[in-house]
C-alpha atoms as a PDB file:
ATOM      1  CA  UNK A   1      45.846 -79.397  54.409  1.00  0.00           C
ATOM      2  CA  UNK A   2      47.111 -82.848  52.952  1.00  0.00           C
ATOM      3  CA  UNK A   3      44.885 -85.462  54.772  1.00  0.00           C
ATOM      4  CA  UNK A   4      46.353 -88.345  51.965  1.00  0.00           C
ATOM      5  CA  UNK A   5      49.540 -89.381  53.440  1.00  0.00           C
ATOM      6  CA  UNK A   6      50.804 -90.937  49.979  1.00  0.00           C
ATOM      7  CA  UNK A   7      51.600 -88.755  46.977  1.00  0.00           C
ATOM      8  CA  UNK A   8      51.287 -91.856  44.774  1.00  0.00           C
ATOM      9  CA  UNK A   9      49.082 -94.764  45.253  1.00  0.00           C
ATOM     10  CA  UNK A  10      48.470 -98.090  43.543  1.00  0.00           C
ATOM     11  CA  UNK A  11      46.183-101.282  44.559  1.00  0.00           C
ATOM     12  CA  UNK A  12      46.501-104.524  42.239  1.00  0.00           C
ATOM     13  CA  UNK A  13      47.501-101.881  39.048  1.00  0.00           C
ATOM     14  CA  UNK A  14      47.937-103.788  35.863  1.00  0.00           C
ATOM     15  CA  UNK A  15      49.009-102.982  32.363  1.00  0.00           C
ATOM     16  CA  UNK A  16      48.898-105.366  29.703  1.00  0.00           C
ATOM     17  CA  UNK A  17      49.906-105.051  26.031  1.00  0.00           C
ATOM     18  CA  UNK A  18      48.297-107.054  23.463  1.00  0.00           C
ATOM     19  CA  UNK A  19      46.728-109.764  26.127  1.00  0.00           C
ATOM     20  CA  UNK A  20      50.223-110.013  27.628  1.00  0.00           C
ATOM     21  CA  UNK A  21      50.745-108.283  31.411  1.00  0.00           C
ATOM     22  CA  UNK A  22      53.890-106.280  31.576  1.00  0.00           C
ATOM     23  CA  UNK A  23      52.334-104.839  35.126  1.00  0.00           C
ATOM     24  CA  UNK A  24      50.580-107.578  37.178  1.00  0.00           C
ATOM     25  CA  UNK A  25      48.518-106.215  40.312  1.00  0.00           C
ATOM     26  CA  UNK A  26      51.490-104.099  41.946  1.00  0.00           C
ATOM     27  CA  UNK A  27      51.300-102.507  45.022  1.00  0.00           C
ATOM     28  CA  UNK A  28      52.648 -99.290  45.576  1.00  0.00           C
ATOM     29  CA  UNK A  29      52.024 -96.542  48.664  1.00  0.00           C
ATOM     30  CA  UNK A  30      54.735 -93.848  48.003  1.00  0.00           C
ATOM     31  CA  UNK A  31      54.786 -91.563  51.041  1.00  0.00           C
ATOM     32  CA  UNK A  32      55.402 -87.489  50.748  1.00  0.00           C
ATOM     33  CA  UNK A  33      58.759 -86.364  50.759  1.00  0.00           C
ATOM     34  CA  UNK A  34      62.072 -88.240  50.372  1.00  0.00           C
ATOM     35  CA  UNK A  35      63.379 -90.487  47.453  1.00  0.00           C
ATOM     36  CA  UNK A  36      61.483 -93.581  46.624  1.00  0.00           C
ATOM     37  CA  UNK A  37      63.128 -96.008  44.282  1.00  0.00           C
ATOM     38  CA  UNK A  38      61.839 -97.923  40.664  1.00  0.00           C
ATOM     39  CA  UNK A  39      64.363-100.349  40.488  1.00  0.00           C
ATOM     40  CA  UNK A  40      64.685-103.418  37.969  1.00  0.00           C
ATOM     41  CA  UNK A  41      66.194-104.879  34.947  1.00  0.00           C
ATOM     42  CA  UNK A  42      65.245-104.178  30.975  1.00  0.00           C
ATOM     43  CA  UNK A  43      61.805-105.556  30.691  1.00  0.00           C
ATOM     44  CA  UNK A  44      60.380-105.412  34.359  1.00  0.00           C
ATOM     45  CA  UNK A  45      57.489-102.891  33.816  1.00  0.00           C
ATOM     46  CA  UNK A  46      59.011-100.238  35.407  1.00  0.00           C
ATOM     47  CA  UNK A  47      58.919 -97.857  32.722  1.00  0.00           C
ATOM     48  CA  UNK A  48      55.153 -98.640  32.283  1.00  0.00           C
ATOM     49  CA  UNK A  49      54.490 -97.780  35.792  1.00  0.00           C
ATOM     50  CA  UNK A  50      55.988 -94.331  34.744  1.00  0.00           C
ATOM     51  CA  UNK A  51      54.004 -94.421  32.057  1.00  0.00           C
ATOM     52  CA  UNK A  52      50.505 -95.166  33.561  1.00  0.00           C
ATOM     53  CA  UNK A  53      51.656 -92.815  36.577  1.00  0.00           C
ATOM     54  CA  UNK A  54      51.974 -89.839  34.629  1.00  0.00           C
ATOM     55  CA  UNK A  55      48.760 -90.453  32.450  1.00  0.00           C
ATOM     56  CA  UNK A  56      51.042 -91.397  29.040  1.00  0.00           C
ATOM     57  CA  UNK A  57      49.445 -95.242  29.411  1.00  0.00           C
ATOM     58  CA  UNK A  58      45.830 -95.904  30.457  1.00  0.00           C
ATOM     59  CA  UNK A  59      45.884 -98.386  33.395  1.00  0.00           C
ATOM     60  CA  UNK A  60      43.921-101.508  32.365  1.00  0.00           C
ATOM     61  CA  UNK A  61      42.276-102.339  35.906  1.00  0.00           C
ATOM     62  CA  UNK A  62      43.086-102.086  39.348  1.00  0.00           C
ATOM     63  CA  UNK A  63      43.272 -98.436  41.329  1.00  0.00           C
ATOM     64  CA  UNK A  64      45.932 -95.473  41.089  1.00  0.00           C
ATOM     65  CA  UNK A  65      46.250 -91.993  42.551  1.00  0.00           C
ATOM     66  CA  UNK A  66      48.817 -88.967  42.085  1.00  0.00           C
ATOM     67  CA  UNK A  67      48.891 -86.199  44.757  1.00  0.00           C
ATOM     68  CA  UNK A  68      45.612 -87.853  45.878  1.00  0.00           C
ATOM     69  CA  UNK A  69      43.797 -87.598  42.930  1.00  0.00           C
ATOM     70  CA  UNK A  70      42.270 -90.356  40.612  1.00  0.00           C
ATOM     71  CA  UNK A  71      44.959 -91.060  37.544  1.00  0.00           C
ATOM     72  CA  UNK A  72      42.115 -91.211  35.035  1.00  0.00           C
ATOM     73  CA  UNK A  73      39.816 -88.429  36.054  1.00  0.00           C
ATOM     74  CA  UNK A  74      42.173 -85.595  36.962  1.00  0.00           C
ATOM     75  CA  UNK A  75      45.794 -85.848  35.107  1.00  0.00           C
ATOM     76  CA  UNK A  76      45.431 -82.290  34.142  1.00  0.00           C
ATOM     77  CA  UNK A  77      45.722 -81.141  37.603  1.00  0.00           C
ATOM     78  CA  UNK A  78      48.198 -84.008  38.166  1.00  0.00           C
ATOM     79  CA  UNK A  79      50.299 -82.942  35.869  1.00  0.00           C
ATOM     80  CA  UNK A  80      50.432 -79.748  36.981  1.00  0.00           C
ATOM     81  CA  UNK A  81      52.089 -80.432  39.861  1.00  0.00           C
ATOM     82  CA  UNK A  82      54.518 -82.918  38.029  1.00  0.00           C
ATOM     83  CA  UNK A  83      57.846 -82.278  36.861  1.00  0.00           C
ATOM     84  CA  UNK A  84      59.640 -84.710  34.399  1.00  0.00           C
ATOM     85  CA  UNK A  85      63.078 -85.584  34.042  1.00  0.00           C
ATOM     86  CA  UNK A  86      63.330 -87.883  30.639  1.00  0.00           C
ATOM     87  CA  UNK A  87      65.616 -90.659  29.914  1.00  0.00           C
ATOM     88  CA  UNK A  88      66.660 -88.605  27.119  1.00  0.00           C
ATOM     89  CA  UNK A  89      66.597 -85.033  26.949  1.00  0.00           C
ATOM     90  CA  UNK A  90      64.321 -83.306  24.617  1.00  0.00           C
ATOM     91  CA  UNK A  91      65.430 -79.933  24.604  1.00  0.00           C
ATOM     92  CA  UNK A  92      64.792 -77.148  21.986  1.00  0.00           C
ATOM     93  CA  UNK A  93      67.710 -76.843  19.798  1.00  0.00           C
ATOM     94  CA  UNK A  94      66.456 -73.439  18.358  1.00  0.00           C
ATOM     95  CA  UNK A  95      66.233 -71.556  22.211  1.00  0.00           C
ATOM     96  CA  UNK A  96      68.657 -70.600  23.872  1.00  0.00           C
ATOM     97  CA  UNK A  97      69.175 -72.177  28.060  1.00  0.00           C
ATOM     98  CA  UNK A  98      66.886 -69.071  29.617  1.00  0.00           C
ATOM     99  CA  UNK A  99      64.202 -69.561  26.791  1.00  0.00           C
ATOM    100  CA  UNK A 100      64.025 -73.190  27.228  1.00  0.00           C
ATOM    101  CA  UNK A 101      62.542 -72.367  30.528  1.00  0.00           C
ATOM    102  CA  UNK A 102      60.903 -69.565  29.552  1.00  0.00           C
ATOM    103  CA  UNK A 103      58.499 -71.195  27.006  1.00  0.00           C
ATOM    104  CA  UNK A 104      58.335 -74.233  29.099  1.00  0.00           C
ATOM    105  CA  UNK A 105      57.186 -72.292  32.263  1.00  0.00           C
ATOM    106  CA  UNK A 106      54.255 -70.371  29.956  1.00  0.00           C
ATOM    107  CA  UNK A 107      52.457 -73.841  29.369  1.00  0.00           C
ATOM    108  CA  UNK A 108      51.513 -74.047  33.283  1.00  0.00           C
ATOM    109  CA  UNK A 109      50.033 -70.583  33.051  1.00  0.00           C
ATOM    110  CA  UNK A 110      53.026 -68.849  34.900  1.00  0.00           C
ATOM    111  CA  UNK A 111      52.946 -64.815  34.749  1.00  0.00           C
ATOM    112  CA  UNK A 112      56.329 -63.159  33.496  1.00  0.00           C
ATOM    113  CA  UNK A 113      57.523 -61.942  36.682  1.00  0.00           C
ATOM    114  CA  UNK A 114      57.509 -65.188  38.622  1.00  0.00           C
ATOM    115  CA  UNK A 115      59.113 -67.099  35.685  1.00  0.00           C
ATOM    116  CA  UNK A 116      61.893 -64.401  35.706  1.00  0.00           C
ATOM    117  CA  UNK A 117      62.155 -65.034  39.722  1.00  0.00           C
ATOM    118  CA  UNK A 118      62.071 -68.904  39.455  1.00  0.00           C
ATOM    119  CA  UNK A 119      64.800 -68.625  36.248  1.00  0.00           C
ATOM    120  CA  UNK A 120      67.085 -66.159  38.557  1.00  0.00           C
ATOM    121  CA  UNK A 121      66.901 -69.012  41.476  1.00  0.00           C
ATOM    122  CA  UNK A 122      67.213 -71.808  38.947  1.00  0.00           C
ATOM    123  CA  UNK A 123      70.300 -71.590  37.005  1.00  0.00           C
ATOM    124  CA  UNK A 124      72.286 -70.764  40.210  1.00  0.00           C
ATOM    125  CA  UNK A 125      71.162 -74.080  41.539  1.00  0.00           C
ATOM    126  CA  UNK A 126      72.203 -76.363  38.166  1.00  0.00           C
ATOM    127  CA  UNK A 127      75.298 -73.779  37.699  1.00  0.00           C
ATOM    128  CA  UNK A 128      73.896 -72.875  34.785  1.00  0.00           C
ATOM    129  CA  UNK A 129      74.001 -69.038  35.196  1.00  0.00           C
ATOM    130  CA  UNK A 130      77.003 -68.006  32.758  1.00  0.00           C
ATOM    131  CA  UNK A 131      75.023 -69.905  29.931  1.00  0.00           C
ATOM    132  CA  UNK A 132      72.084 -68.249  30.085  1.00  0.00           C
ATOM    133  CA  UNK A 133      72.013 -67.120  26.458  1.00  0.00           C
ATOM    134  CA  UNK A 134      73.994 -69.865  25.166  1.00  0.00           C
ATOM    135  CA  UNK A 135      72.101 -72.533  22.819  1.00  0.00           C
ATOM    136  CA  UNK A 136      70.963 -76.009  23.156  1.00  0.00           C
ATOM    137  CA  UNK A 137      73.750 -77.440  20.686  1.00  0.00           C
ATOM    138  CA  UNK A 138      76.494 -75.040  22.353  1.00  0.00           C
ATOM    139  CA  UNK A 139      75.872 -77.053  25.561  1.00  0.00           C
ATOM    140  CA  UNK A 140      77.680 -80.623  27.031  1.00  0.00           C
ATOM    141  CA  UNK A 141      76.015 -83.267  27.586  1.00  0.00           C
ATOM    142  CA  UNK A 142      76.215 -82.829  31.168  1.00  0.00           C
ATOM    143  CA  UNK A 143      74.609 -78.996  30.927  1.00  0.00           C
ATOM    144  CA  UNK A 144      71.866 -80.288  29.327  1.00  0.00           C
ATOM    145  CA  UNK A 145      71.093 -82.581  31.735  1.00  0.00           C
ATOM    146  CA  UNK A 146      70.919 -80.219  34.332  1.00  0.00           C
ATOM    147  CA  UNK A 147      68.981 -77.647  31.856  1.00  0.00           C
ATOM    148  CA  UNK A 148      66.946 -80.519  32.108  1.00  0.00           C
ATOM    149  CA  UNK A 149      66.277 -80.662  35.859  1.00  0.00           C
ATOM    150  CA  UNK A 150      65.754 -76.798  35.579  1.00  0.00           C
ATOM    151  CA  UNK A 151      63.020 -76.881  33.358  1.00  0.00           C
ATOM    152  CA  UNK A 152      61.465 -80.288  35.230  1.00  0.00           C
ATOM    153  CA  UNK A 153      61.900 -77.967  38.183  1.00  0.00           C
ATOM    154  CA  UNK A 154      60.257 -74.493  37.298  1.00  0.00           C
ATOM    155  CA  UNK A 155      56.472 -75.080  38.057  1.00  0.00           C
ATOM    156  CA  UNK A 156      58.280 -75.636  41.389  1.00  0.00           C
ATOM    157  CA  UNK A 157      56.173 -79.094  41.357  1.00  0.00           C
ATOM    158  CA  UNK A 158      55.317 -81.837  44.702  1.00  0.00           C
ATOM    159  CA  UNK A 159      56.706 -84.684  42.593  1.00  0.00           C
ATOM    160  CA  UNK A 160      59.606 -84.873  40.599  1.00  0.00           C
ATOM    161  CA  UNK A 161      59.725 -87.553  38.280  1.00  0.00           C
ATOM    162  CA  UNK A 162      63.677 -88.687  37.267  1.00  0.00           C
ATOM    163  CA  UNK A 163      63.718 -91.569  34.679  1.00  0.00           C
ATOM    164  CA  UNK A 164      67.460 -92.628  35.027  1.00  0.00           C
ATOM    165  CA  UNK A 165      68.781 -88.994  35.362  1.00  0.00           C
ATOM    166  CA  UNK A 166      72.596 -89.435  35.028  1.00  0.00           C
ATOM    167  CA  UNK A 167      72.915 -91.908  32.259  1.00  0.00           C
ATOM    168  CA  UNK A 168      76.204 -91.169  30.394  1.00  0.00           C
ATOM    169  CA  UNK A 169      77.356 -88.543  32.448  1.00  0.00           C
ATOM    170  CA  UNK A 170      81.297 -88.131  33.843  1.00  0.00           C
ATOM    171  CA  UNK A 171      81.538 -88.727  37.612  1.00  0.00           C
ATOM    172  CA  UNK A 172      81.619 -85.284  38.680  1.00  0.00           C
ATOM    173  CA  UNK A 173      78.492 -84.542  36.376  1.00  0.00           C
ATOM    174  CA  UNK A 174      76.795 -87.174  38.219  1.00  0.00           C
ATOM    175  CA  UNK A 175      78.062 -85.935  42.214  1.00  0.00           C
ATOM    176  CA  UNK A 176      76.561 -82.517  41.139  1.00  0.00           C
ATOM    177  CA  UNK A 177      73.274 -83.880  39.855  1.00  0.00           C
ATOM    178  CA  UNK A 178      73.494 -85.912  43.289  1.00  0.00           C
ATOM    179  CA  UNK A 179      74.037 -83.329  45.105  1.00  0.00           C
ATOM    180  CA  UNK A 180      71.607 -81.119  43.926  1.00  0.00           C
ATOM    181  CA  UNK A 181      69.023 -83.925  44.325  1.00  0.00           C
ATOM    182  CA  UNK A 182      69.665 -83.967  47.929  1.00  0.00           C
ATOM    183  CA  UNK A 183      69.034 -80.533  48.115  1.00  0.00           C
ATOM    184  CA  UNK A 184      65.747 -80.937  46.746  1.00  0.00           C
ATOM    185  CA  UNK A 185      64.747 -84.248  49.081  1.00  0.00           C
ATOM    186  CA  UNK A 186      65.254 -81.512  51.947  1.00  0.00           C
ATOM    187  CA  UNK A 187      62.497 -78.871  50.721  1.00  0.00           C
ATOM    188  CA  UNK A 188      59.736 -81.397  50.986  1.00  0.00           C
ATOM    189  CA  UNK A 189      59.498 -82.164  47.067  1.00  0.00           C
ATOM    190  CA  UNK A 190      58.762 -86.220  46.493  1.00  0.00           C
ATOM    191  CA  UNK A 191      61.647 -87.729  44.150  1.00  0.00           C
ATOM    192  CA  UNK A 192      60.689 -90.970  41.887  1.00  0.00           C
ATOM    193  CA  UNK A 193      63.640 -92.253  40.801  1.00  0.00           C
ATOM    194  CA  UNK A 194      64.365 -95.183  38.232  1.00  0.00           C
ATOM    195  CA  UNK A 195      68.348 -95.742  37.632  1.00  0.00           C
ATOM    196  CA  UNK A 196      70.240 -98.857  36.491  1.00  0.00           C
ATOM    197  CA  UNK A 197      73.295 -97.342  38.831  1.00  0.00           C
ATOM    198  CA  UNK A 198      72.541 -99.467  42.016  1.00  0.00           C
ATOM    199  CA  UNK A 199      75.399 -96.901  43.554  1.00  0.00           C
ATOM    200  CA  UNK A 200      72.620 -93.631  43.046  1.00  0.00           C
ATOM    201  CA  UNK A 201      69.876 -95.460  44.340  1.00  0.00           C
ATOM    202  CA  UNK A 202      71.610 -96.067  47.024  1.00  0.00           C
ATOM    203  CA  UNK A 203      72.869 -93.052  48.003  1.00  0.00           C
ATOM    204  CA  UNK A 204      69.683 -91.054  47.541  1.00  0.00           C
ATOM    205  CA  UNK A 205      66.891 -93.150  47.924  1.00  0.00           C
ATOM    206  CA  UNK A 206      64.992 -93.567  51.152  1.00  0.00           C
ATOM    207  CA  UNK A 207      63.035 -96.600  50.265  1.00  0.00           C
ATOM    208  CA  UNK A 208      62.509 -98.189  46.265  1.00  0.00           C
ATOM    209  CA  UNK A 209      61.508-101.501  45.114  1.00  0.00           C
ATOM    210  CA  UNK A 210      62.931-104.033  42.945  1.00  0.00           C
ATOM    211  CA  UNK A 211      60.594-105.128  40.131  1.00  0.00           C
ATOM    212  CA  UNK A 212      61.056-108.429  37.589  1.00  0.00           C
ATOM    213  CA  UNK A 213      58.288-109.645  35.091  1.00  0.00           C
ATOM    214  CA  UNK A 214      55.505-106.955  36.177  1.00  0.00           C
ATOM    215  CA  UNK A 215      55.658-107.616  39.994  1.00  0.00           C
ATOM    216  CA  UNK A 216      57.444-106.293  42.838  1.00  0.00           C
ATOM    217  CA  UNK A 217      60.133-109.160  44.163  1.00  0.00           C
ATOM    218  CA  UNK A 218      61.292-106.684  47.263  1.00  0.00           C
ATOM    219  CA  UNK A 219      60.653-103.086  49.377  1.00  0.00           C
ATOM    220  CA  UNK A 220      62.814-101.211  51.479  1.00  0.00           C
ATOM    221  CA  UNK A 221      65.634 -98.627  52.516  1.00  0.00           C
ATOM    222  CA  UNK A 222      68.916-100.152  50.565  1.00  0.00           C
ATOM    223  CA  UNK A 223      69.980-101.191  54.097  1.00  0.00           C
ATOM    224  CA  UNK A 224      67.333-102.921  55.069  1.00  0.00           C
ATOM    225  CA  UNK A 225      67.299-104.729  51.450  1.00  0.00           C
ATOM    226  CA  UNK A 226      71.072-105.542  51.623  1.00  0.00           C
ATOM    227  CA  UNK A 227      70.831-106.584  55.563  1.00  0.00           C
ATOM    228  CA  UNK A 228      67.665-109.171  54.286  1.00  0.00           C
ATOM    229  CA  UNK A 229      68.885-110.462  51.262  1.00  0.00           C
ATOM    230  CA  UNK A 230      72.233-110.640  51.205  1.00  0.00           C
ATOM    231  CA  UNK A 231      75.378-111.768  53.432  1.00  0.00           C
ATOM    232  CA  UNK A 232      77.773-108.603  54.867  1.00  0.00           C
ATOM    233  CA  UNK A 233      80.875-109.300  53.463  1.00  0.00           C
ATOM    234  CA  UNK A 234      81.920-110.340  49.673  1.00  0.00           C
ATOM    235  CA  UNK A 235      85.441-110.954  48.135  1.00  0.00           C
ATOM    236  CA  UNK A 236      85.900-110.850  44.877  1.00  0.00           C
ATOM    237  CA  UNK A 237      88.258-113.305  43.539  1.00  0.00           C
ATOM    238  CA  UNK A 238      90.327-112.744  40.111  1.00  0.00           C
ATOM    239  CA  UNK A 239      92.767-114.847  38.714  1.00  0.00           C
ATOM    240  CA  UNK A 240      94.027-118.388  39.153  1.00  0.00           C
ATOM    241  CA  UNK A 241      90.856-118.988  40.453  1.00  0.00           C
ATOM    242  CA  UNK A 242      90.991-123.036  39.837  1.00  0.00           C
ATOM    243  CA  UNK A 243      93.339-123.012  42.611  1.00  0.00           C
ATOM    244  CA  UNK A 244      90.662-122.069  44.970  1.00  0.00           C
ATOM    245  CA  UNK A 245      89.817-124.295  47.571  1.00  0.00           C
ATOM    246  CA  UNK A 246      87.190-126.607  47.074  1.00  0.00           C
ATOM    247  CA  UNK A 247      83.608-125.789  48.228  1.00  0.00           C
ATOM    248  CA  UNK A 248      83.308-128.755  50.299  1.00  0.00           C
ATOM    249  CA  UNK A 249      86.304-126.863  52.594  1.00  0.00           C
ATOM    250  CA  UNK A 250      84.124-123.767  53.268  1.00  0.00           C
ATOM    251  CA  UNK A 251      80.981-125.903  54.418  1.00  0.00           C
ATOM    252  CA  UNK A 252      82.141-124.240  57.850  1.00  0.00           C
ATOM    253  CA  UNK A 253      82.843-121.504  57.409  1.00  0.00           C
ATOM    254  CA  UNK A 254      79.066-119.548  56.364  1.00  0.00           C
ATOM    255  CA  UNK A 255      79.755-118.527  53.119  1.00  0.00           C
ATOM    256  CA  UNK A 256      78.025-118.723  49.416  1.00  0.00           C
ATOM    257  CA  UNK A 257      79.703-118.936  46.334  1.00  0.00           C
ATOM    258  CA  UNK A 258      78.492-117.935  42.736  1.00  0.00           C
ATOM    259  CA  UNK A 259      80.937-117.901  39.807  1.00  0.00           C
ATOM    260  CA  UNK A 260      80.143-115.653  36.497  1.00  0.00           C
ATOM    261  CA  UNK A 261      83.035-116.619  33.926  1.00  0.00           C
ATOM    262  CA  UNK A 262      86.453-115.800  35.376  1.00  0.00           C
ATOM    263  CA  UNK A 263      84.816-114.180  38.938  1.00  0.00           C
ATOM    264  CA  UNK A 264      84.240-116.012  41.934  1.00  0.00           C
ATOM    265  CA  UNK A 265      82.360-114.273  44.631  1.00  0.00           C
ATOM    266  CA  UNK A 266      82.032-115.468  47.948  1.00  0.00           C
ATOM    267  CA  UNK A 267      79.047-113.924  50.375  1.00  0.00           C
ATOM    268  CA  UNK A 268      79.989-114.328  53.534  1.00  0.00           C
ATOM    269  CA  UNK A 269      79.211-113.248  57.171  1.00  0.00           C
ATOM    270  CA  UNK A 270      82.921-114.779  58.453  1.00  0.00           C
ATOM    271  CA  UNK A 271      85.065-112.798  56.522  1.00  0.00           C
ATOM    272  CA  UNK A 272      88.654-113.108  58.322  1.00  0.00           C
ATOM    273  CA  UNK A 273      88.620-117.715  58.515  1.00  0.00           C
ATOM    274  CA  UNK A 274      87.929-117.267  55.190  1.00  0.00           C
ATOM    275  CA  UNK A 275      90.726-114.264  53.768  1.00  0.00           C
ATOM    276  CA  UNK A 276      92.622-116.656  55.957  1.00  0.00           C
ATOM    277  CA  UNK A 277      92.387-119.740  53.554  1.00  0.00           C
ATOM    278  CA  UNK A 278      92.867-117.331  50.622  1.00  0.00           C
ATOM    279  CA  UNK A 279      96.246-116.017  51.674  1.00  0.00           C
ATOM    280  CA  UNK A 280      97.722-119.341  50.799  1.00  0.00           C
ATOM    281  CA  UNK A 281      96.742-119.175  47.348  1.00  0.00           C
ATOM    282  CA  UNK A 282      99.116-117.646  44.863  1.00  0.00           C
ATOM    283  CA  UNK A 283      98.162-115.810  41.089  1.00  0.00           C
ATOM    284  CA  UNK A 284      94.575-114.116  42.542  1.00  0.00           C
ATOM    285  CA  UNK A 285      93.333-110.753  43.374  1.00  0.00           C
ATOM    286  CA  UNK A 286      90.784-110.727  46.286  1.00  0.00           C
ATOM    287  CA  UNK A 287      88.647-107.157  46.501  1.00  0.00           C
ATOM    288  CA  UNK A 288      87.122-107.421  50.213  1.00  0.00           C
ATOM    289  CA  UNK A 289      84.280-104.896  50.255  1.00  0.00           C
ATOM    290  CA  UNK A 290      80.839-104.596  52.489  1.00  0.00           C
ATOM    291  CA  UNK A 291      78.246-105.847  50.492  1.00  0.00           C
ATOM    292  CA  UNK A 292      75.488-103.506  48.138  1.00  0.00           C
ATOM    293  CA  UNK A 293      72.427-102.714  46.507  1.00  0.00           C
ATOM    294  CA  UNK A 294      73.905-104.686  43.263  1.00  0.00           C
ATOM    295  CA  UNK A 295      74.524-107.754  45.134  1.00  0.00           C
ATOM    296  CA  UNK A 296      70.751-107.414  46.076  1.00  0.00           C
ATOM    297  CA  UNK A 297      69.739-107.063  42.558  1.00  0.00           C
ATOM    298  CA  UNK A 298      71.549-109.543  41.089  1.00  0.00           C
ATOM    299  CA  UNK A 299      70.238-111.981  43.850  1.00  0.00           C
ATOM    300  CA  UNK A 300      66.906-110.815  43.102  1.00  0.00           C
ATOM    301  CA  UNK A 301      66.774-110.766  39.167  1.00  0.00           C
ATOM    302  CA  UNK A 302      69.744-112.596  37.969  1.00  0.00           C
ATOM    303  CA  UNK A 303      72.860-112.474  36.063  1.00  0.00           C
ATOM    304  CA  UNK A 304      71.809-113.016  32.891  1.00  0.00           C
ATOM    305  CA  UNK A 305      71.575-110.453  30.081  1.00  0.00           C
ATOM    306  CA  UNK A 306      68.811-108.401  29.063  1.00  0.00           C
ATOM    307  CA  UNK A 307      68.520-107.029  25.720  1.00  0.00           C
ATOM    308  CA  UNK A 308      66.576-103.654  24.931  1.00  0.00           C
END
């Protein structure tokens, strides 16, 4: 019986590379089941975390624990009951879709039979069946993203680690790989998720944080973290936008305005005063929409670019 109600646990965790922190005394109590978020821009330590989470990067002080278990002492068993989605997938070009899971399965110590039973329930779920036989280099990019899932998925593990999992992909790849996630979040497996798509997060996380610099800025459901952070209501203005009326004209009308180069954005919680004023204003294109995890991020970790 799990007495532990966190499947991953971290108390002032740190990382640091060369005397410089890229992790600096995070928090994290990740509770079983559901999606839980890793969210932040190029640079924020969130792919350390990963890292240090599934043993790849020994943590230089502070506490952490995987499925209850100390990080340093017991990553064998840890990673036993870990499955890994990568960034990029790493797939053997030489086997063919069924013995890609097939040699993968026989490094947890799986016996023949069961493998064939998981294979036979797996390929149905990534609708992967009719390229069973098929190899690696015969495959789309989308396939072998969801061969990838498969073979994360086929030691059947409690945590299910997805480092940016639809990168690249075509819409429809990415609905079925959502879709399928959601399947998952309902059996009781624990999804980590890290994504620079602030649409994925969040439709499939139940909680996440936002990270910048090695710290955590924010935690929550999106909803809560859009209904704290950020007004309801944003218009997007293109166009003519120096005939805008003047900031000093909205003072009363609650709303925030942030320009980035020919965009202006107002955050508002008075949307109709203010669409109002706007429809007086010829040569622009206003986009009224609610307001989303993005918005949140940007307001969190800025605008500006990050490289790598």
């Amino acid at each position: 019986m799990q007495t532990n109600p966190y499947i991953i646990e971290a108390t002032d965790l740190r990382k640091a590379f060369n005397g410089e922190c890229v992790v600096n005394g995070i928090e994290l109590a990740i509770p079983y089941g559901g999606c839980f978020g890793l969210l932040g821009p190029n640079g924020a330590g969130k792919t350390t975390t990963l890292k240090m989470i599934l043993g790849h990067s020994p943590v230089t002080s502070g506490r952490l624990t995987v499925l209850g278990m100390p990080i340093a002492g017991d990553i064998s068993r840890i990673r036993q009951r870990i499955g890994v989605v990568p960034q990029t997938d790493n797939l053997d070009v030489d086997f063919t879709v069924k013995e890609n899971l097939q040699v993968y399965a026989s490094y947890f110590g799986i016996s023949k039979q069961t493998i064939d039973e998981r294979i036979a329930r797996l390929l149905p779920f990534v609708e992967l069946s009719e390229k069973a036989d098929t190899r690696i280099n015969q495959l789309s990019g989308g396939m072998q993203r969801r061969l990838s899932i498969a073979r994360a998925l086929i030691n059947e593990p409690a945590l299910l680690i997805l480092d940016e999992p639809t990168t690249g992909l075509d819409p429809q790849v990415r609905h079925l790989i959502w879709s399928r996630l959601r399947e998952l979040k309902h059996t009781g497996t624990t999804l980590l998720l890290t994504t620079h798509y602030m649409e994925e997060a969040q439709r499939l996380c139940d909680d996440l944080v936002i990270m910048d610099h090695g710290t955590i800025l924010s935690r929550g459901s999106p909803h809560t973290l859009i209904k704290h952070h950020v007004e309801p209501d944003v218009i997007e203005i293109h166009g003519a936008v120096e005939q805008l009326p003047a900031a000093s004209r909205l003072t009363g009308l609650d709303v925030r305005v942030e320009r980035i180069g020919e965009t202006v954005y107002y955050f508002t919680s008075t949307p109709a005063p203010l669409m109002q004023q706007l429809e007086d204003v010829s040569d622009i294109a206003c986009l009224h929409r609610p307001a989303n995890l993005e918005d949140v991020f940007l307001r969190l970790t800025g605008r500006e670019l990050r490289e790598g």
